[in-house]
PDB file of N, CA and C in Angstrom:
ATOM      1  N   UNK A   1      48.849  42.402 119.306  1.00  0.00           N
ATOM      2  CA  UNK A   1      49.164  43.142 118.102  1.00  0.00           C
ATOM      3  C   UNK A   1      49.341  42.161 116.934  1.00  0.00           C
ATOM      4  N   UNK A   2      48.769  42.576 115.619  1.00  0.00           N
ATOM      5  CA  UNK A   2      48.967  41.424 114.657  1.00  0.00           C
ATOM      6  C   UNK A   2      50.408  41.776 114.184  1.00  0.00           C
ATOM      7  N   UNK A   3      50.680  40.515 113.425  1.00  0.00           N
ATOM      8  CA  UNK A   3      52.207  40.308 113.340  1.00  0.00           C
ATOM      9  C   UNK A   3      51.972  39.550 111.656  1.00  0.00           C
ATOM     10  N   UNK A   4      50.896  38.856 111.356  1.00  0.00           N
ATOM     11  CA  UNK A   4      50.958  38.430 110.430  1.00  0.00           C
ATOM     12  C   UNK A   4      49.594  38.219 109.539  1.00  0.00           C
ATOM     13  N   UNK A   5      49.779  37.755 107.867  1.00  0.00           N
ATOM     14  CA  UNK A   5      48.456  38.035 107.368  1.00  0.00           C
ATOM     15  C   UNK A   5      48.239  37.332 106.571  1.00  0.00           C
ATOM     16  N   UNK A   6      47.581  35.631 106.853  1.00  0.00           N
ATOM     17  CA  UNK A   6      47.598  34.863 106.318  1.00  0.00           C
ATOM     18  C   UNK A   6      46.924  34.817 105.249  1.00  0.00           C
ATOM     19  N   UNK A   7      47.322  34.416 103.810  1.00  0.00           N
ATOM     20  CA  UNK A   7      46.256  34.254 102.639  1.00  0.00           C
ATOM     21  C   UNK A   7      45.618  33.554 102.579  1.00  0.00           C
ATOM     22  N   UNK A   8      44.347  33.754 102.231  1.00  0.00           N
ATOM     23  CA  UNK A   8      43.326  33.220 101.600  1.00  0.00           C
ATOM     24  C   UNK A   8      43.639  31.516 100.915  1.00  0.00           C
ATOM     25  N   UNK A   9      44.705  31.326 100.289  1.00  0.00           N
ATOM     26  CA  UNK A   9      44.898  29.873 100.282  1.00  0.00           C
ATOM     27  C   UNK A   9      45.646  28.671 101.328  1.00  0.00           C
ATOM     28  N   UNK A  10      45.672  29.501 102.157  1.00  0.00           N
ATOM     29  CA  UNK A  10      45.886  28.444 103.141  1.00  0.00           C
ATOM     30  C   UNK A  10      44.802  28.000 104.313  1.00  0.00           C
ATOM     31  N   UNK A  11      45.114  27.006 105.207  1.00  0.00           N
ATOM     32  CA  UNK A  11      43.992  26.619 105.861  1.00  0.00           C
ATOM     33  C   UNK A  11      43.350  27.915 107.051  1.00  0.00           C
ATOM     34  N   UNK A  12      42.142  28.273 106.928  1.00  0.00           N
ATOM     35  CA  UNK A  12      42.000  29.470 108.107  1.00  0.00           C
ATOM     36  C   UNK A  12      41.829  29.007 109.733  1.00  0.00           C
ATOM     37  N   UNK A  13      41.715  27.456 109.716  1.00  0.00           N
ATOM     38  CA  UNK A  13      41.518  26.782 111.029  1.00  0.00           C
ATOM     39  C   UNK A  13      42.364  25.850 111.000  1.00  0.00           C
ATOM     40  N   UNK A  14      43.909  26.611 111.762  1.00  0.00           N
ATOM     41  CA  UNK A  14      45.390  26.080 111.538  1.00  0.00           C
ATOM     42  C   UNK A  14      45.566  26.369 113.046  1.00  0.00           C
ATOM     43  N   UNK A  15      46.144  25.406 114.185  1.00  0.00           N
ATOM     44  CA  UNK A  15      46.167  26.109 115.575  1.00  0.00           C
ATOM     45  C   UNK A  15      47.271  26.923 115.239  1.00  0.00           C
ATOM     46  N   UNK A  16      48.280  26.840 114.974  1.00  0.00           N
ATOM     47  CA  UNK A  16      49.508  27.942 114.498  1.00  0.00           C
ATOM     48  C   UNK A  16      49.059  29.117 114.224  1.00  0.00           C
ATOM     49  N   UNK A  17      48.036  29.067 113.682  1.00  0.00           N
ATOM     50  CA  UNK A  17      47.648  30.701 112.582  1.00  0.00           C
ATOM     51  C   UNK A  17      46.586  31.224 113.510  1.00  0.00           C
ATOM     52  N   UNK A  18      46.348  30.581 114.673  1.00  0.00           N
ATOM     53  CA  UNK A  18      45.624  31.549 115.965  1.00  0.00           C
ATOM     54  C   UNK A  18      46.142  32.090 116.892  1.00  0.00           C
ATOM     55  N   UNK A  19      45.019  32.985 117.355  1.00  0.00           N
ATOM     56  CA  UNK A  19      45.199  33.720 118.400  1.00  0.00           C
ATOM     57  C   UNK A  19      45.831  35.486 117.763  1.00  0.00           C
ATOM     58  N   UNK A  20      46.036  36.303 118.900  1.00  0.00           N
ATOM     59  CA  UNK A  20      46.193  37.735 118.417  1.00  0.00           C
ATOM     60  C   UNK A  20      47.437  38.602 117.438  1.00  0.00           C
ATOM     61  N   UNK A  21      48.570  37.809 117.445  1.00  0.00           N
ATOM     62  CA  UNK A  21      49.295  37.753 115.795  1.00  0.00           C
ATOM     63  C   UNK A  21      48.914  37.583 114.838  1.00  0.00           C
ATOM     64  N   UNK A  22      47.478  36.997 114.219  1.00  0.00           N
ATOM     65  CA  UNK A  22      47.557  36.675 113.051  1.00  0.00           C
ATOM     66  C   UNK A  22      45.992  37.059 112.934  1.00  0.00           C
ATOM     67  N   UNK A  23      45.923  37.517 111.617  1.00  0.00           N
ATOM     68  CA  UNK A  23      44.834  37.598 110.714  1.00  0.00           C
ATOM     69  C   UNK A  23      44.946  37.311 109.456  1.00  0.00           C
ATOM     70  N   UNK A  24      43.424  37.193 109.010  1.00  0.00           N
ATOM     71  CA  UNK A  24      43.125  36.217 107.473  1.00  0.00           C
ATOM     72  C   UNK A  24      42.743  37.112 107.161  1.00  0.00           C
ATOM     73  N   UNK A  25      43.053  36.903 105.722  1.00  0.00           N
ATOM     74  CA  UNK A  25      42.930  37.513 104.484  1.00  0.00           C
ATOM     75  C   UNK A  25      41.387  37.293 104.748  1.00  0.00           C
ATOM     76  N   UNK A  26      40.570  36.568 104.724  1.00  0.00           N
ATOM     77  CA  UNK A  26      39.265  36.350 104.805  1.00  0.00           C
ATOM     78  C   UNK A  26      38.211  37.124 105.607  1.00  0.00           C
ATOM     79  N   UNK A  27      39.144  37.135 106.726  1.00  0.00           N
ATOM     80  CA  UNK A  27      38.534  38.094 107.507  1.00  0.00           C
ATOM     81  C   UNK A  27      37.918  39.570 107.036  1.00  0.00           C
ATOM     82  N   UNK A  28      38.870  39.998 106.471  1.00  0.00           N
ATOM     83  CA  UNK A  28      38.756  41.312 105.637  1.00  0.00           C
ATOM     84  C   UNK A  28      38.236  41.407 104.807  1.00  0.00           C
ATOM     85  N   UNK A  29      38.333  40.459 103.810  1.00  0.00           N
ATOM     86  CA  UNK A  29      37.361  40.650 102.631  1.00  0.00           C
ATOM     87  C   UNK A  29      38.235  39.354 101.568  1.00  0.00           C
ATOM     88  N   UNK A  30      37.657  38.338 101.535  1.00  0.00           N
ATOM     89  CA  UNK A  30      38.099  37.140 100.789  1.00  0.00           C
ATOM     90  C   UNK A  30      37.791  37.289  99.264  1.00  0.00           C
ATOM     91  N   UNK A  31      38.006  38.656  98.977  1.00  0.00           N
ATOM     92  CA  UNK A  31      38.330  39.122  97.110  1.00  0.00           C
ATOM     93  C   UNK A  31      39.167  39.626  97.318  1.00  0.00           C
ATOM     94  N   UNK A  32      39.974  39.771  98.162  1.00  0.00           N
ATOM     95  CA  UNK A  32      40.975  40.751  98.203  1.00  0.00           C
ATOM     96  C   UNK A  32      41.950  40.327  96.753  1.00  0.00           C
ATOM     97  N   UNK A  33      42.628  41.089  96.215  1.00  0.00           N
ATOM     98  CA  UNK A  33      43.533  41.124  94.812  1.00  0.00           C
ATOM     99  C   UNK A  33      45.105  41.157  95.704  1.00  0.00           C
ATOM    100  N   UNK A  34      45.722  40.264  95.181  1.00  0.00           N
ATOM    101  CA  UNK A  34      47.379  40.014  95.376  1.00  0.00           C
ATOM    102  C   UNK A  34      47.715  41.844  96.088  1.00  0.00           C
ATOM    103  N   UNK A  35      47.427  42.441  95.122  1.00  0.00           N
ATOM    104  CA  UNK A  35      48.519  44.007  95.126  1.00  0.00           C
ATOM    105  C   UNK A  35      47.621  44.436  96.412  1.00  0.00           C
ATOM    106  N   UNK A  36      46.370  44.384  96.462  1.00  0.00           N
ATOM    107  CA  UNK A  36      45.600  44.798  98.031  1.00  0.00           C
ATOM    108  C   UNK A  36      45.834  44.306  99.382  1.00  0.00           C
ATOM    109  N   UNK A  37      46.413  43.025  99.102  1.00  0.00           N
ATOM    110  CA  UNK A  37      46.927  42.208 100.421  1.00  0.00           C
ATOM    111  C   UNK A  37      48.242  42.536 100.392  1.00  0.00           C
ATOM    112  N   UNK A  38      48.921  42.701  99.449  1.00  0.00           N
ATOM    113  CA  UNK A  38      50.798  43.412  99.743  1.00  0.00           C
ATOM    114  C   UNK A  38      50.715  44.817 100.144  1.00  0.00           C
ATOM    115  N   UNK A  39      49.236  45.313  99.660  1.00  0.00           N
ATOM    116  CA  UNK A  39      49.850  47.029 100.124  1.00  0.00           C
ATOM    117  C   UNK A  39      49.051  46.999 101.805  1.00  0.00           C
ATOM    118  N   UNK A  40      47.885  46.295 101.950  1.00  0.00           N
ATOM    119  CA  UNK A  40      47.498  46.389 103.596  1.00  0.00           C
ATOM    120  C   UNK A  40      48.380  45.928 104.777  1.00  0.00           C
ATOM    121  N   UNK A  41      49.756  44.515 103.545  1.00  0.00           N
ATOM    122  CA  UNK A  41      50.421  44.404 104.702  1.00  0.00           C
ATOM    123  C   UNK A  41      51.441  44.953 104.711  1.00  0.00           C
ATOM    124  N   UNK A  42      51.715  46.087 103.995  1.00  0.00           N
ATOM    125  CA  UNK A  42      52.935  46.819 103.946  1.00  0.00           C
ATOM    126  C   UNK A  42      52.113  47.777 105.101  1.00  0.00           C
ATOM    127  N   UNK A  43      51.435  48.410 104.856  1.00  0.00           N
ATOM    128  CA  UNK A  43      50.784  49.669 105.504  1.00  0.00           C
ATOM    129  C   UNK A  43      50.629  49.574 107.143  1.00  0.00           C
ATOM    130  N   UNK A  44      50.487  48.165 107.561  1.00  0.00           N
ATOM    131  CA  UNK A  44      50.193  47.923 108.532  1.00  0.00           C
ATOM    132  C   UNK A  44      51.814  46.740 109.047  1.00  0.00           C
ATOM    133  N   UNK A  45      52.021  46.730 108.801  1.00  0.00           N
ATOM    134  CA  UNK A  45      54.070  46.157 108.987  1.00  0.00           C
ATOM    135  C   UNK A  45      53.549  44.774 109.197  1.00  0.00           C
ATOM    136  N   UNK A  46      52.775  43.636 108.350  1.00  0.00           N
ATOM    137  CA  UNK A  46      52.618  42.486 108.785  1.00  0.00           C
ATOM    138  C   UNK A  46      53.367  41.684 107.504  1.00  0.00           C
ATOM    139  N   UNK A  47      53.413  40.385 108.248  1.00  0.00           N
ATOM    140  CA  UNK A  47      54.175  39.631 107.031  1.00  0.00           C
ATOM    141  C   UNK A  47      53.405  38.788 106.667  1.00  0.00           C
ATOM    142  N   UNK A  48      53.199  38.869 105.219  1.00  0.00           N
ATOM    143  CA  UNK A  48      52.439  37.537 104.754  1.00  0.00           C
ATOM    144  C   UNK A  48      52.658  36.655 104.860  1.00  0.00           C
ATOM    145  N   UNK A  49      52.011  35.681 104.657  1.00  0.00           N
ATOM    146  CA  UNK A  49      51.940  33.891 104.904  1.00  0.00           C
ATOM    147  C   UNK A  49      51.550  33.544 103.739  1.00  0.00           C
ATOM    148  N   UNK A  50      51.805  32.670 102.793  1.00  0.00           N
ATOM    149  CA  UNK A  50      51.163  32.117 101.520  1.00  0.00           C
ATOM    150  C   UNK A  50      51.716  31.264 100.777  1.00  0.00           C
ATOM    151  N   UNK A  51      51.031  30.684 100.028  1.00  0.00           N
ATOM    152  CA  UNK A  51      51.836  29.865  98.756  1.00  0.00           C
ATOM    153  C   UNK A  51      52.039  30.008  97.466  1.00  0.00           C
ATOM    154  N   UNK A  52      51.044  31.849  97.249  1.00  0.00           N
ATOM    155  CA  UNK A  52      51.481  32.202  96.253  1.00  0.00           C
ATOM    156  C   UNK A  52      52.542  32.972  95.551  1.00  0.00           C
ATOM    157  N   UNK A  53      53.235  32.357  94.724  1.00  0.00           N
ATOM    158  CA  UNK A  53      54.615  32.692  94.669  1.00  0.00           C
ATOM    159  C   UNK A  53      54.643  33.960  93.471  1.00  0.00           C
ATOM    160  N   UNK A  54      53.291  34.245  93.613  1.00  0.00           N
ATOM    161  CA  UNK A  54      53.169  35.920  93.075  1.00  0.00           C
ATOM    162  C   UNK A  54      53.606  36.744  93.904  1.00  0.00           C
ATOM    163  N   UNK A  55      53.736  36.658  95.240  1.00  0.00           N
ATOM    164  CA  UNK A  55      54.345  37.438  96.286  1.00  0.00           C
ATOM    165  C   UNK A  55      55.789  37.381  96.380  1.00  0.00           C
ATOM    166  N   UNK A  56      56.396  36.207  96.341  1.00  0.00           N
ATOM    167  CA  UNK A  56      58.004  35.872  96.209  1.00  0.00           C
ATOM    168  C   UNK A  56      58.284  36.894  94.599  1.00  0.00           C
ATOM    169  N   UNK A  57      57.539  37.055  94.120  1.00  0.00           N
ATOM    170  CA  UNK A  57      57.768  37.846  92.552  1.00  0.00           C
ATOM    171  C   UNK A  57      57.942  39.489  93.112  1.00  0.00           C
ATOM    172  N   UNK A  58      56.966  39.792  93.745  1.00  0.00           N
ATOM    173  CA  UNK A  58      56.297  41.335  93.939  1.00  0.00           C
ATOM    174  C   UNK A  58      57.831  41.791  94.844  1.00  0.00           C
ATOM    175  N   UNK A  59      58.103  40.827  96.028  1.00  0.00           N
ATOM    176  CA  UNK A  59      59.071  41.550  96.802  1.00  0.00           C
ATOM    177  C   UNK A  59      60.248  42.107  96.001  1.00  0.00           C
ATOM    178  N   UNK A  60      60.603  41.763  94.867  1.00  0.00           N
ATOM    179  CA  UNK A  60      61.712  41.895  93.808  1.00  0.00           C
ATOM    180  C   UNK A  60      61.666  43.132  93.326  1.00  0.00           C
ATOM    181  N   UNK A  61      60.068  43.852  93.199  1.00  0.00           N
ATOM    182  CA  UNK A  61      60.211  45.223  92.870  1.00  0.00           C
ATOM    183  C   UNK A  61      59.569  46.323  93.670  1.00  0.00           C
ATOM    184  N   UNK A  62      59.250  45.756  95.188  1.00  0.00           N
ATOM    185  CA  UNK A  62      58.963  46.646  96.125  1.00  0.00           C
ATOM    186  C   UNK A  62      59.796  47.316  97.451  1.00  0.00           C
ATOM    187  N   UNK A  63      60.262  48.422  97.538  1.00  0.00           N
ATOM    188  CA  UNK A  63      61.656  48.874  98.133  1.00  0.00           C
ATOM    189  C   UNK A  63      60.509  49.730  99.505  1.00  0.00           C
ATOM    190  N   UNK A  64      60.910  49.270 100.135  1.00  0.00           N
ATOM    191  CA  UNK A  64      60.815  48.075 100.791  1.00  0.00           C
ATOM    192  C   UNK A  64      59.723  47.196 100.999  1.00  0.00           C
ATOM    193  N   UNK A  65      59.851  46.276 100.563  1.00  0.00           N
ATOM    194  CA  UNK A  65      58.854  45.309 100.574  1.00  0.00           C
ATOM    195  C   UNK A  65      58.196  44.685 101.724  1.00  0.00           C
ATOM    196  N   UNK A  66      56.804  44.379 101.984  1.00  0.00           N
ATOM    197  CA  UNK A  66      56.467  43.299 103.247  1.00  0.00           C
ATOM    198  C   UNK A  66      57.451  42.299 103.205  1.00  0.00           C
ATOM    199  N   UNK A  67      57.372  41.750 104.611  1.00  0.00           N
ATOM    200  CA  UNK A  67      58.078  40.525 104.741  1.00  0.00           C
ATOM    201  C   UNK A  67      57.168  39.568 104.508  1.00  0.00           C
ATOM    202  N   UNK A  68      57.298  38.394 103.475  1.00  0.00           N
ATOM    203  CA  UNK A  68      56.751  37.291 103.317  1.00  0.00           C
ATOM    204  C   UNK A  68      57.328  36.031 103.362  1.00  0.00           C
ATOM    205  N   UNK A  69      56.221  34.942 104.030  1.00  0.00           N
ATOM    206  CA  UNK A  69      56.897  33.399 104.099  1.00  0.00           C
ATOM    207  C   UNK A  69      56.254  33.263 102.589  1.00  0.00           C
ATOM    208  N   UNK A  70      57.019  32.417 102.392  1.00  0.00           N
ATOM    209  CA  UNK A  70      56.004  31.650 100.768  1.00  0.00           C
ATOM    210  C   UNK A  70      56.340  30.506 101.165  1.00  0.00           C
ATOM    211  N   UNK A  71      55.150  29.551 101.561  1.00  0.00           N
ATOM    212  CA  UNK A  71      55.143  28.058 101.795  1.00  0.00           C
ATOM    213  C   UNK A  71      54.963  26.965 100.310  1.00  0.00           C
ATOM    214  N   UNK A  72      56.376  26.278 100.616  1.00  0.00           N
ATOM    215  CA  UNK A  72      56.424  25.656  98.844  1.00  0.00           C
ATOM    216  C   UNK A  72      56.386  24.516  98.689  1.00  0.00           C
ATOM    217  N   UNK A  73      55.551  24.141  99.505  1.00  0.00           N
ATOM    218  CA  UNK A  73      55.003  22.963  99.592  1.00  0.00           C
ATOM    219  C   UNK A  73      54.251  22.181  98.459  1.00  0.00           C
ATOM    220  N   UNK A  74      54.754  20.926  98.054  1.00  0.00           N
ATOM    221  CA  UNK A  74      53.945  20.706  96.724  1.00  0.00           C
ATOM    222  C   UNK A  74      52.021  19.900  97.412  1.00  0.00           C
ATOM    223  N   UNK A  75      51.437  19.190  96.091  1.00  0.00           N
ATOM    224  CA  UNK A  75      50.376  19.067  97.235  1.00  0.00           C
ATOM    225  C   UNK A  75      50.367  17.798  98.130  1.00  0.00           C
ATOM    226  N   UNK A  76      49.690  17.895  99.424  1.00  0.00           N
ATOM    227  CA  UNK A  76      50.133  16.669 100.381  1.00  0.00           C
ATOM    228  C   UNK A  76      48.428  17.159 101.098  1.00  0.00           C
ATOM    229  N   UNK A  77      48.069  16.372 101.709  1.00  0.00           N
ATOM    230  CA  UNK A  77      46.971  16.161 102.310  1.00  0.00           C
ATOM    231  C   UNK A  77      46.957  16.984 103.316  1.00  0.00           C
ATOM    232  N   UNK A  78      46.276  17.372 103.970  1.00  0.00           N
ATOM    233  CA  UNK A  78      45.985  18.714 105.238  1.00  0.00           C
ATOM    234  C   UNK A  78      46.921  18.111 106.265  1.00  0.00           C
ATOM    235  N   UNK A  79      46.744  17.076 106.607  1.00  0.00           N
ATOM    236  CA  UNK A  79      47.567  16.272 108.064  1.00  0.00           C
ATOM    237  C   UNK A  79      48.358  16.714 107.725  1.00  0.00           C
ATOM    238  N   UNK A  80      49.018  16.256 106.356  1.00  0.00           N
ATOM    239  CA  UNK A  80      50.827  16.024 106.111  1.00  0.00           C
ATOM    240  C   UNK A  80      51.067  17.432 106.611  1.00  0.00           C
ATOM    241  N   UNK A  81      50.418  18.653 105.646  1.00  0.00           N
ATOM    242  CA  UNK A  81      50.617  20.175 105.412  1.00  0.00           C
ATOM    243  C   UNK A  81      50.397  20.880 107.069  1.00  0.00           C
ATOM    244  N   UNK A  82      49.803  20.331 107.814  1.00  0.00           N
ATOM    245  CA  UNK A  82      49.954  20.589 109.557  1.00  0.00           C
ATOM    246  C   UNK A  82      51.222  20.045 110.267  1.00  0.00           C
ATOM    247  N   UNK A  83      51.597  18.502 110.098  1.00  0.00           N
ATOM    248  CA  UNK A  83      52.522  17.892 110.674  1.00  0.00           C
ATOM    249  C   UNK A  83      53.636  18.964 110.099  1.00  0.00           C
ATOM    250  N   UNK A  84      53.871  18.816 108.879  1.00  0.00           N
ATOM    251  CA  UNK A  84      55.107  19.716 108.659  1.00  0.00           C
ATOM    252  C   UNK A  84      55.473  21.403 108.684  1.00  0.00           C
ATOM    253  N   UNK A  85      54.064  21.917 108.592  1.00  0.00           N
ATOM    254  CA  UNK A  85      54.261  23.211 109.037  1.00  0.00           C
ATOM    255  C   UNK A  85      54.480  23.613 110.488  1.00  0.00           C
ATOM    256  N   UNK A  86      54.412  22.581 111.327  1.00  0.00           N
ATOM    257  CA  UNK A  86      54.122  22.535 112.866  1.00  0.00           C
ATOM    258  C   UNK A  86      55.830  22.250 112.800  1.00  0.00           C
ATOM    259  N   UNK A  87      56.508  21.463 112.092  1.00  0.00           N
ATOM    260  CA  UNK A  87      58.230  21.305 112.479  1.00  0.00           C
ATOM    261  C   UNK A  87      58.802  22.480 112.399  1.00  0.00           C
ATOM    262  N   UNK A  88      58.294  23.578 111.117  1.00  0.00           N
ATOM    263  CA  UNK A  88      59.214  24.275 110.490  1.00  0.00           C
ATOM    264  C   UNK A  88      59.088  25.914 110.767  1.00  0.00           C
ATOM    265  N   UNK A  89      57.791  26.217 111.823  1.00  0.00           N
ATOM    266  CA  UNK A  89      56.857  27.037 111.634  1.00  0.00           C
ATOM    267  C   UNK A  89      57.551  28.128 112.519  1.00  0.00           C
ATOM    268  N   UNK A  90      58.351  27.419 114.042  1.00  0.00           N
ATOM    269  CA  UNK A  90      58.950  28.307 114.970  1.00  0.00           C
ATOM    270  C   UNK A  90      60.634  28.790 114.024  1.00  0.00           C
ATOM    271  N   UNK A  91      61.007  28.044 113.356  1.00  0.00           N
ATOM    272  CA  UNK A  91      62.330  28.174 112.142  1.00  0.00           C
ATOM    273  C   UNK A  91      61.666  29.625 111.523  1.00  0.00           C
ATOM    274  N   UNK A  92      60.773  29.386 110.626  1.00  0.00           N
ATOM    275  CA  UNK A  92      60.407  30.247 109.700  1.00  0.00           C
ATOM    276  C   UNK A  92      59.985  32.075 110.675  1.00  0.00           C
ATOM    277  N   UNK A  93      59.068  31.904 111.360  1.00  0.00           N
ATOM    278  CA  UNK A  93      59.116  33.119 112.395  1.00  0.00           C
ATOM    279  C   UNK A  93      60.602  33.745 112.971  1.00  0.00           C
ATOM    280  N   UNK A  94      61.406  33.450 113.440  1.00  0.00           N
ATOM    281  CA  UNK A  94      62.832  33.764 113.599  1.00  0.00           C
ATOM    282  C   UNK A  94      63.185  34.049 112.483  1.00  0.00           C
ATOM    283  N   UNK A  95      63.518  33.218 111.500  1.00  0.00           N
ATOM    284  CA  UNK A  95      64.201  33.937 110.097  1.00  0.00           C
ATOM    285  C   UNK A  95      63.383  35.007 109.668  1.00  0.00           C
ATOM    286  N   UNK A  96      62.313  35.170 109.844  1.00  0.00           N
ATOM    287  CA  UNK A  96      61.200  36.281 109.106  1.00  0.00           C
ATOM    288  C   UNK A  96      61.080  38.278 110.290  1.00  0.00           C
ATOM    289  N   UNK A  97      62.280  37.722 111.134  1.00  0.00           N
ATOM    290  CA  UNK A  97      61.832  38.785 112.440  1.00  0.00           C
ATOM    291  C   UNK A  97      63.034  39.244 111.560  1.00  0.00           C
TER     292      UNK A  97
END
């Protein structure tokens, strides 16, 4: 069952972001618009994944809102952005249940 719905700006070939929890924004249609990816993952109870902090904005006026991570990471090279999402990643899933 998916559980989560990764955006379009993050990496789509992440071992974390595989297997049957998770789907890409890409998958579906990689035009998708901010408000189309908050209302498919409201509709369907998944929590976004992203770094756009247009989503950390949206939850402020959506009752009840998807659950979203917003990764705030400034920029660091793919390794770095794996090594450290790989420390923080089983943290962030628990706080997000």
């Amino acid at each position: 069952m998916k559980k989560y719905l990764i955006d379009a700006n993050l990496p789509r070939y992440f071992s974390l972001w595989s297997g049957e929890e998770f789907q890409h924004v890409v998958q579906i249609n990689d035009e998708m618009k901010d408000s189309e990816i908050w209302r498919y993952a409201k509709d369907r109870h998944l929590t976004i994944v992203t770094k756009d902090a247009d989503f950390s904005d949206l939850v402020i006026f959506s009752n009840p809102p998807p659950r979203v991570i917003h990764i705030k990471f400034g920029n660091m090279k793919m390794r770095e952005f794996h090594q450290s999402m790989s420390k923080i990643w089983s943290e962030a899933c628990l706080l997000s249940s």
